[in-house]
Every structure is written in structure tokens, then in C-alpha cells.
N, C-alpha and C. Protein backbone atom coordinates (compact mmCIF):
# COMPACT_ATOMS: atom_id res chain seq x y z
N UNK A 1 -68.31 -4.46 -34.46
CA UNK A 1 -68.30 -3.03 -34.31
C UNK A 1 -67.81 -2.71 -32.92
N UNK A 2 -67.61 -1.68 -32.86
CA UNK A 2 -67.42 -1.00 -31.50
C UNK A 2 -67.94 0.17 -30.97
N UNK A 3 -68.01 0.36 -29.54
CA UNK A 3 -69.18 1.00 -28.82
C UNK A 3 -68.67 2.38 -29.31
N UNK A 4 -69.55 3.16 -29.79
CA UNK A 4 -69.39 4.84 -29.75
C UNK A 4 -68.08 4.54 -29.20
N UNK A 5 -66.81 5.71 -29.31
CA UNK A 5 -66.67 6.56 -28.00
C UNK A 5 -65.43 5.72 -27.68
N UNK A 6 -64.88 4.47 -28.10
CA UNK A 6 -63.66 3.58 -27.79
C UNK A 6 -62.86 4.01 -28.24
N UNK A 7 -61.76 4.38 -27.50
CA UNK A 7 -60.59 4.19 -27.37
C UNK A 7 -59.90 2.96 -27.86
N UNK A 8 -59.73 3.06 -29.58
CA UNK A 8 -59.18 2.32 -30.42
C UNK A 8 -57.46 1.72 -29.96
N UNK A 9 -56.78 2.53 -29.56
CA UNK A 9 -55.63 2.52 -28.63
C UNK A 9 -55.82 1.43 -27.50
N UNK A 10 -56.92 1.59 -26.59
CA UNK A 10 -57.16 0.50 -25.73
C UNK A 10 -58.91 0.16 -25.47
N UNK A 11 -58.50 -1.42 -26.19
CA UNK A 11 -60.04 -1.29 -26.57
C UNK A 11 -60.26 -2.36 -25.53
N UNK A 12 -61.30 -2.38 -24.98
CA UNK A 12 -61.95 -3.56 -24.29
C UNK A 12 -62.69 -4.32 -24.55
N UNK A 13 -63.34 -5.49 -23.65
CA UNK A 13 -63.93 -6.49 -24.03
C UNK A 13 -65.53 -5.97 -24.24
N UNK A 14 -65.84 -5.25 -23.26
CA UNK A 14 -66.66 -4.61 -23.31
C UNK A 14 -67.21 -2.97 -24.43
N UNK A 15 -66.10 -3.22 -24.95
CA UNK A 15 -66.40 -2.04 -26.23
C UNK A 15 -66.53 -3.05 -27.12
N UNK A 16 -66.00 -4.03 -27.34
CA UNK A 16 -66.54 -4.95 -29.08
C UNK A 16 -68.56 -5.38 -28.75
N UNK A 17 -68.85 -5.00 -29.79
CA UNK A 17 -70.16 -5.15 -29.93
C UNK A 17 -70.65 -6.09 -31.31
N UNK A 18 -71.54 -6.87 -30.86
CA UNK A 18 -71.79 -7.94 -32.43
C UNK A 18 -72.99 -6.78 -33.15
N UNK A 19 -72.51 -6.26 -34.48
CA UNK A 19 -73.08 -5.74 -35.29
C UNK A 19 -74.13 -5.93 -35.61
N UNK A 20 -75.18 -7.50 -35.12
CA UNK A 20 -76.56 -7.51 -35.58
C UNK A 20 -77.49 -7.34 -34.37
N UNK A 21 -76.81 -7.51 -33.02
CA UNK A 21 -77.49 -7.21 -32.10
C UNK A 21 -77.41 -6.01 -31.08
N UNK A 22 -75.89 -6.04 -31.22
CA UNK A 22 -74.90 -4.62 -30.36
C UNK A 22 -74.82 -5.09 -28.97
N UNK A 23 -75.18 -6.51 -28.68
CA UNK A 23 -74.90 -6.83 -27.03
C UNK A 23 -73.09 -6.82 -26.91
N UNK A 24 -72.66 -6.09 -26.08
CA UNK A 24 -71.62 -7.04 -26.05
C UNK A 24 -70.64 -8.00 -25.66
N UNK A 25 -69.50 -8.30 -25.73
CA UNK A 25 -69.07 -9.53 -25.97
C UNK A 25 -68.28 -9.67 -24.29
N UNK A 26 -68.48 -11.15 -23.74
CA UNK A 26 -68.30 -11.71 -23.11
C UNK A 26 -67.40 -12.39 -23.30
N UNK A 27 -65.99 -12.38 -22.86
CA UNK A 27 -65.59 -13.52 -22.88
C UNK A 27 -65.03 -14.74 -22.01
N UNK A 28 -65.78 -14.43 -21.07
CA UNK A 28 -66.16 -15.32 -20.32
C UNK A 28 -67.45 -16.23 -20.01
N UNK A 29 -67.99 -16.28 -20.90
CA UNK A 29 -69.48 -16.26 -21.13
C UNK A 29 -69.04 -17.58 -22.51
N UNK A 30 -68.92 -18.52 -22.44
CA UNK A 30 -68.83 -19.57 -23.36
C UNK A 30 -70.02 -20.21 -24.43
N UNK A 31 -71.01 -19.26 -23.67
CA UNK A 31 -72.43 -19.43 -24.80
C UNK A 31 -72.77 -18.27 -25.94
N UNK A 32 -72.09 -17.54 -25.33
CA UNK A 32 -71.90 -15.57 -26.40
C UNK A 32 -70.37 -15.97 -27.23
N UNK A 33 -70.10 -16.91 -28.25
CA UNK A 33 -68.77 -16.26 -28.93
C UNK A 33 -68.93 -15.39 -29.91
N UNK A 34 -68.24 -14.75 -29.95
CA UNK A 34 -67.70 -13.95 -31.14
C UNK A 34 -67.14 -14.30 -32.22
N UNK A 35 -67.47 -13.94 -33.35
CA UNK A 35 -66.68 -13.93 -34.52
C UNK A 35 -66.79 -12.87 -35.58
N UNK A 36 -65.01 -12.33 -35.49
CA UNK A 36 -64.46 -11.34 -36.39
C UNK A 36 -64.74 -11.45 -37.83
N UNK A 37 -65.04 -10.18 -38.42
CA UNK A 37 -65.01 -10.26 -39.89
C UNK A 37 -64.12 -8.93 -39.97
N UNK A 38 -64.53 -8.36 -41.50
CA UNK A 38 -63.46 -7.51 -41.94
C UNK A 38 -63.53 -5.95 -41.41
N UNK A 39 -62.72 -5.19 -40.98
CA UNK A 39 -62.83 -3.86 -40.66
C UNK A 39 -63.42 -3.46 -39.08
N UNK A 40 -63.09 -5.17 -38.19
CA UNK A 40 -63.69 -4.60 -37.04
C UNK A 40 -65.32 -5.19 -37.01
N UNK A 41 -66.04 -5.40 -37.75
CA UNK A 41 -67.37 -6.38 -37.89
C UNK A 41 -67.58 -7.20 -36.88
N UNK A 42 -68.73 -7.81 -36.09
CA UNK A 42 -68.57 -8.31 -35.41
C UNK A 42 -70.02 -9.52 -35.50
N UNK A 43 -69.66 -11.04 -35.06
CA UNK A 43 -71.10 -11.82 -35.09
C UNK A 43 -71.00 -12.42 -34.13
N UNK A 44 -71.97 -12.40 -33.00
CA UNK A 44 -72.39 -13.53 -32.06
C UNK A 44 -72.68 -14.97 -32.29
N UNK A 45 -72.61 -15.62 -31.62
CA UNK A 45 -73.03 -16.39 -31.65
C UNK A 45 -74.73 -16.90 -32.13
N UNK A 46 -75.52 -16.20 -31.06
CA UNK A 46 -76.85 -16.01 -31.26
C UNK A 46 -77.51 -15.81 -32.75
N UNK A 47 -76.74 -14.64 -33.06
CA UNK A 47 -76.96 -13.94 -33.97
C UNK A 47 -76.65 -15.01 -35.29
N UNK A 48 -75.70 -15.34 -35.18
CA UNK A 48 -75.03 -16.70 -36.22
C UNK A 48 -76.03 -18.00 -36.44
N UNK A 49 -76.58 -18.41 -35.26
CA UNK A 49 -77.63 -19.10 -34.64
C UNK A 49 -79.02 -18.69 -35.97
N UNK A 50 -79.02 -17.30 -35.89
CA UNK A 50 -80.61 -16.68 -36.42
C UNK A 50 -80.36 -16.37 -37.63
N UNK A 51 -79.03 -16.54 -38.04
CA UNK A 51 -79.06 -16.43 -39.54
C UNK A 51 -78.69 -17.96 -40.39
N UNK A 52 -78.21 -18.39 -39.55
CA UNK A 52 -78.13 -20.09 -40.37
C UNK A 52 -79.45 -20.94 -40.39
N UNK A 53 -80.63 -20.69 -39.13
CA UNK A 53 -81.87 -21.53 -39.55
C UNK A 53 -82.79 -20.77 -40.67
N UNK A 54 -82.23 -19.11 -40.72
CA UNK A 54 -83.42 -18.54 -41.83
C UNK A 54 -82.75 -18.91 -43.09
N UNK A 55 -81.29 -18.91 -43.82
CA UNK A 55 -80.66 -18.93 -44.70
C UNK A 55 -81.03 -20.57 -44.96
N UNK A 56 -80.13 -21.34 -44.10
CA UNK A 56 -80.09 -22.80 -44.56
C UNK A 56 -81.26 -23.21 -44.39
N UNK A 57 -82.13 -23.31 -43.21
CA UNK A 57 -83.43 -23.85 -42.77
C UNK A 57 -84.42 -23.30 -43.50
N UNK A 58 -84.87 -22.43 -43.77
CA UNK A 58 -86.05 -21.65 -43.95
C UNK A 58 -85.96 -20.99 -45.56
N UNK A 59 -85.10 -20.65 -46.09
CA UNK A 59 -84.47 -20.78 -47.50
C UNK A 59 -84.29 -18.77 -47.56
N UNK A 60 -84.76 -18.52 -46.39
CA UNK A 60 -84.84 -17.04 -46.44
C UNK A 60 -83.69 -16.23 -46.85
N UNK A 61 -84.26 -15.34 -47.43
CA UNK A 61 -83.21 -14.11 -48.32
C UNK A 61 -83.48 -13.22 -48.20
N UNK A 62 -82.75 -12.35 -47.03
CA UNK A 62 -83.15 -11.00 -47.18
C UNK A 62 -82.14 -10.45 -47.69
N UNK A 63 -81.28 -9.88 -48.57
CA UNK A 63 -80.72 -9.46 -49.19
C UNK A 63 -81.10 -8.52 -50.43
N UNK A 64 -80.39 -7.22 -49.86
CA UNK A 64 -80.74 -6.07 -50.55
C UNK A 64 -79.90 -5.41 -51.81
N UNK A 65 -79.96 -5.37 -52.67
CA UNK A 65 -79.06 -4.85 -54.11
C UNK A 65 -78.47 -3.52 -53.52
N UNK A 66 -77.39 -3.94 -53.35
CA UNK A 66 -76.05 -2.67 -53.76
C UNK A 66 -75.37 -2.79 -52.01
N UNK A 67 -76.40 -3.92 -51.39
CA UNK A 67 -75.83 -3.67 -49.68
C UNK A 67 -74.81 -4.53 -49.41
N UNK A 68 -73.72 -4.39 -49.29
CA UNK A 68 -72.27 -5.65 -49.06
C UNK A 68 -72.54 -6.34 -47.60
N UNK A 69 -72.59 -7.46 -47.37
CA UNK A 69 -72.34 -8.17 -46.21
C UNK A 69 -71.91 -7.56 -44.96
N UNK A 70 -71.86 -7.28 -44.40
CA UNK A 70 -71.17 -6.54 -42.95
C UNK A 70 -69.91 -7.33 -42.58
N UNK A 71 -70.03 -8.80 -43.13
CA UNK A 71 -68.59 -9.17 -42.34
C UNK A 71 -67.70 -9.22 -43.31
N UNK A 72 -67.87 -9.81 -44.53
CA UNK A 72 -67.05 -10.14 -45.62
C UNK A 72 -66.69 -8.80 -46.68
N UNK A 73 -67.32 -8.00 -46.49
CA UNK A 73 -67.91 -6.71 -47.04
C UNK A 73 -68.11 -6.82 -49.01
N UNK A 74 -68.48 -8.07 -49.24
CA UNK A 74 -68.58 -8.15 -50.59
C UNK A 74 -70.21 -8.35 -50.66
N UNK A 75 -70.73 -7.37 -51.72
CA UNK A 75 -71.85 -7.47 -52.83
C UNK A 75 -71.89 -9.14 -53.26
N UNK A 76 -72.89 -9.76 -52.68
CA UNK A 76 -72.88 -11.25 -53.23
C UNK A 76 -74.06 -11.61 -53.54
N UNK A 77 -74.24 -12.49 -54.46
CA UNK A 77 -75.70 -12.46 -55.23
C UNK A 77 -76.08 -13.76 -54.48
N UNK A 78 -75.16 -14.58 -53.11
CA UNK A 78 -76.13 -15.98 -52.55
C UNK A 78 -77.11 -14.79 -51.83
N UNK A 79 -77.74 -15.82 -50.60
CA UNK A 79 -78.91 -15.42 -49.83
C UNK A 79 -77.96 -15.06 -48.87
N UNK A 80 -79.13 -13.67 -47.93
CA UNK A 80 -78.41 -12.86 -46.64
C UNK A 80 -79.22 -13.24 -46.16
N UNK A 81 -79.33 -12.45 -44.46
CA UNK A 81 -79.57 -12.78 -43.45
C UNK A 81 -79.47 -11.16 -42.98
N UNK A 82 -80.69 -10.83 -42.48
CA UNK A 82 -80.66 -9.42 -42.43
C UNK A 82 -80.99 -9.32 -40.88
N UNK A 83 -80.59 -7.96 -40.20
CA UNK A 83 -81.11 -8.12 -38.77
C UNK A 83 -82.09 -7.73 -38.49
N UNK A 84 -83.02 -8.23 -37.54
CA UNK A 84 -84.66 -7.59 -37.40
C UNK A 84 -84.06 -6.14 -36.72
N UNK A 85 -83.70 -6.14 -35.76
CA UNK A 85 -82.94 -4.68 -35.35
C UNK A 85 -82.36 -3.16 -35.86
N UNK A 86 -81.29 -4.12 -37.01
CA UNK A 86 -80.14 -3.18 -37.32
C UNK A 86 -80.56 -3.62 -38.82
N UNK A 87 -81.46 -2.75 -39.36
CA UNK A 87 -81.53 -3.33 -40.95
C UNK A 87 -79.98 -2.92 -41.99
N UNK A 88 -79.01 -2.02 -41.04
CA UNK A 88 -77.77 -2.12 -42.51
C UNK A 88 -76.90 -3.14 -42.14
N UNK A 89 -77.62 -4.05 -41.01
CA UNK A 89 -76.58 -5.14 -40.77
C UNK A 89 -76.75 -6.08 -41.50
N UNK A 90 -76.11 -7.27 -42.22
CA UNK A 90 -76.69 -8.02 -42.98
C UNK A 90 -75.53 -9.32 -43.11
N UNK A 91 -75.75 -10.18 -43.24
CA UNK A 91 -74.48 -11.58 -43.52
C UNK A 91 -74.54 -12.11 -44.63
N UNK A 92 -73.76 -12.39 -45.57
CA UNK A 92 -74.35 -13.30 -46.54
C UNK A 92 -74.04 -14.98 -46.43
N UNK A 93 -74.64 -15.95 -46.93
CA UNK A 93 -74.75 -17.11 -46.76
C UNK A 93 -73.18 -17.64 -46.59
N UNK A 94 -72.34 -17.28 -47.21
CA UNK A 94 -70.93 -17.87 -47.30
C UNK A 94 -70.24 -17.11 -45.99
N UNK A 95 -70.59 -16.27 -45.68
CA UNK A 95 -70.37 -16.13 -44.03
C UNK A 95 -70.95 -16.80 -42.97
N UNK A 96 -72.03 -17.18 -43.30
CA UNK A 96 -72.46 -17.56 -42.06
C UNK A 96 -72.22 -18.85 -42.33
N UNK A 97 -71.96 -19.55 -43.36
CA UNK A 97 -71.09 -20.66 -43.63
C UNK A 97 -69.55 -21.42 -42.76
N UNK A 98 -68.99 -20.22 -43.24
CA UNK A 98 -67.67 -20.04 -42.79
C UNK A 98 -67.45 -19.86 -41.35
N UNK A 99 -68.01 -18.92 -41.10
CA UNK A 99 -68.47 -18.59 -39.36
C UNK A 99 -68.69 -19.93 -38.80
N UNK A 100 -69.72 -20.73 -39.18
CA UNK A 100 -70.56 -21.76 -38.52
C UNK A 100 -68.89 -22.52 -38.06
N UNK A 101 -68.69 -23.14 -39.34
CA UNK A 101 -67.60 -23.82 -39.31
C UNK A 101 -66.25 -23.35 -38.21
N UNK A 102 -66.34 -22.10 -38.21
CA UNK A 102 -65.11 -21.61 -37.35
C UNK A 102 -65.28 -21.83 -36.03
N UNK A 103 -66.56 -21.54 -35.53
CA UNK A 103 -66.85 -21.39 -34.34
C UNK A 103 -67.16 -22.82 -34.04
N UNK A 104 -67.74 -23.69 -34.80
CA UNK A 104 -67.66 -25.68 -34.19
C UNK A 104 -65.92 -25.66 -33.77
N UNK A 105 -65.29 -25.73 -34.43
CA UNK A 105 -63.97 -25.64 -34.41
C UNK A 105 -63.40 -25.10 -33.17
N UNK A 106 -63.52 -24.01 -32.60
CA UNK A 106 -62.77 -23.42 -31.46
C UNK A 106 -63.63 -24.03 -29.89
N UNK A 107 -62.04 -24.62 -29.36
CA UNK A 107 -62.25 -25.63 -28.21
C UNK A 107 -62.36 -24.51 -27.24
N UNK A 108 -62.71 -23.10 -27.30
CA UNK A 108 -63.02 -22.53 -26.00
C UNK A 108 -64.44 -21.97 -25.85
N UNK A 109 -65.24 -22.40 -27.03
CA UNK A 109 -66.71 -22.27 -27.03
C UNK A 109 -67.36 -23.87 -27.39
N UNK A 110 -68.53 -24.38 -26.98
CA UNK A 110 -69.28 -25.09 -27.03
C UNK A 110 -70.59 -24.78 -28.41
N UNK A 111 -70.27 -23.45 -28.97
CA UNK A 111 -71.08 -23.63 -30.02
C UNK A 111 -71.51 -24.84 -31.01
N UNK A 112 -72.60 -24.87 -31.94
CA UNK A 112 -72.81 -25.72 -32.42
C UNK A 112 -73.70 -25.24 -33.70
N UNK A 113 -73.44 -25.83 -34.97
CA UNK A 113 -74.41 -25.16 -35.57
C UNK A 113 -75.93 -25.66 -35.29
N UNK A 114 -77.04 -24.83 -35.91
CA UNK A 114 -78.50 -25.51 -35.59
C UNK A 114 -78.71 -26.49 -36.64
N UNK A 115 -79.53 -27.20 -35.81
CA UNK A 115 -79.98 -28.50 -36.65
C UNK A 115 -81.42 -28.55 -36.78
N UNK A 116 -81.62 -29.25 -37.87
CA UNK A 116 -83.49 -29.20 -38.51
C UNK A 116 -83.81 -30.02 -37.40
């Protein structure tokens, strides 16, 4: 997402905001990455972090009927990952899947997924 009030024309680093927490994004900060979803969506790292030990680890499902994912924006019947914060924020499992994977992958963050 982005902060109120941006100037879509010229947006800064400091106007992208991760949609489950709204801190935002650093990129200079190699422990905060970002990752894009659809329409401007946005996931931290952290945040990616707190939805892969409740989804994969913990078997948790918060997922609400008729609410689409925030990043992927599809209605999906796996398990979400809802924000304690921002309850219309929400991920579903094949995002934070995909995410995990993207972000091991990129040599300008040190992310990692969590482990049991």
C-alpha cells in the first residue's frame, strides 16, 4: 500500500507501506524486505515471518469467507494469515508460499524462511 496522500507520479521509498503492519519500507535496511503483490499490496518481511510460523507452523487459519488475499487478490479456500493490526489485511497460504521462496532467492536481502 501506500501512505495517504502520495504522489503516485513520484512515489518514494518512504510512501510504500507493508499492508499488514504499515511500517515503511527501507531499503537500505537489509532485514525489512519487501515484497510486491497485486495492485500496489505490500509484505514485509517481518510480517511474512508471522504468517509462515502461524500458517505452516501452527496450522492456523484465519481466513474469512468472501475476503480475497491482499496480495494475490483471489478468494482461496487454503489457510490465511490475518493481521493482529489491520484485520482487512490478510495473505493466503500460497502467498506466503511464493513470497517465502522469492525473498530466499534475492541476493540483496539475507531473509530466510522460519524454521520449527
Amino acid at each position: 500500500m501506500f501512505r495517504p496522500g502520495t504522489d503516485e507520479t513520484n512515489v518514494q521509498y518512504e510512501d510504500v507501506l507493508c499492508n499488514f503492519c504499515r511500517r515503511p519500507w527501507d531499503p537500505d535496511d537489509p532485514t525489512r524486505p519487501l515484497i510486491e503483490g497485486h495492485h500496489g499490496s505490500h509484505l514485509c518481511g517481518e510480517c511474512l515471518s508471522l504468517a509462515y510460523r502461524a500458517i505452516v507452523f501452527e496450522g492456523r487459519n484465519d481466513r474469512v469467507a468472501g475476503q480475497p488475499c491482499t496480495m494475490c487478490l483471489e478468494e482461496r479456500d487454503d489457510e490465511a494469515w490475518r493481521s493482529p493490526e489491520f484485520a482487512e489485511a490478510c495473505v493466503c497460504r500460497r502467498c506466503v508460499k511464493q513470497s517465502s521462496t522469492a525473498l530466499e532467492k534475492d541476493k540483496d536481502y539475507a531473509w530466510k524462511r522460519p524454521i520449527a
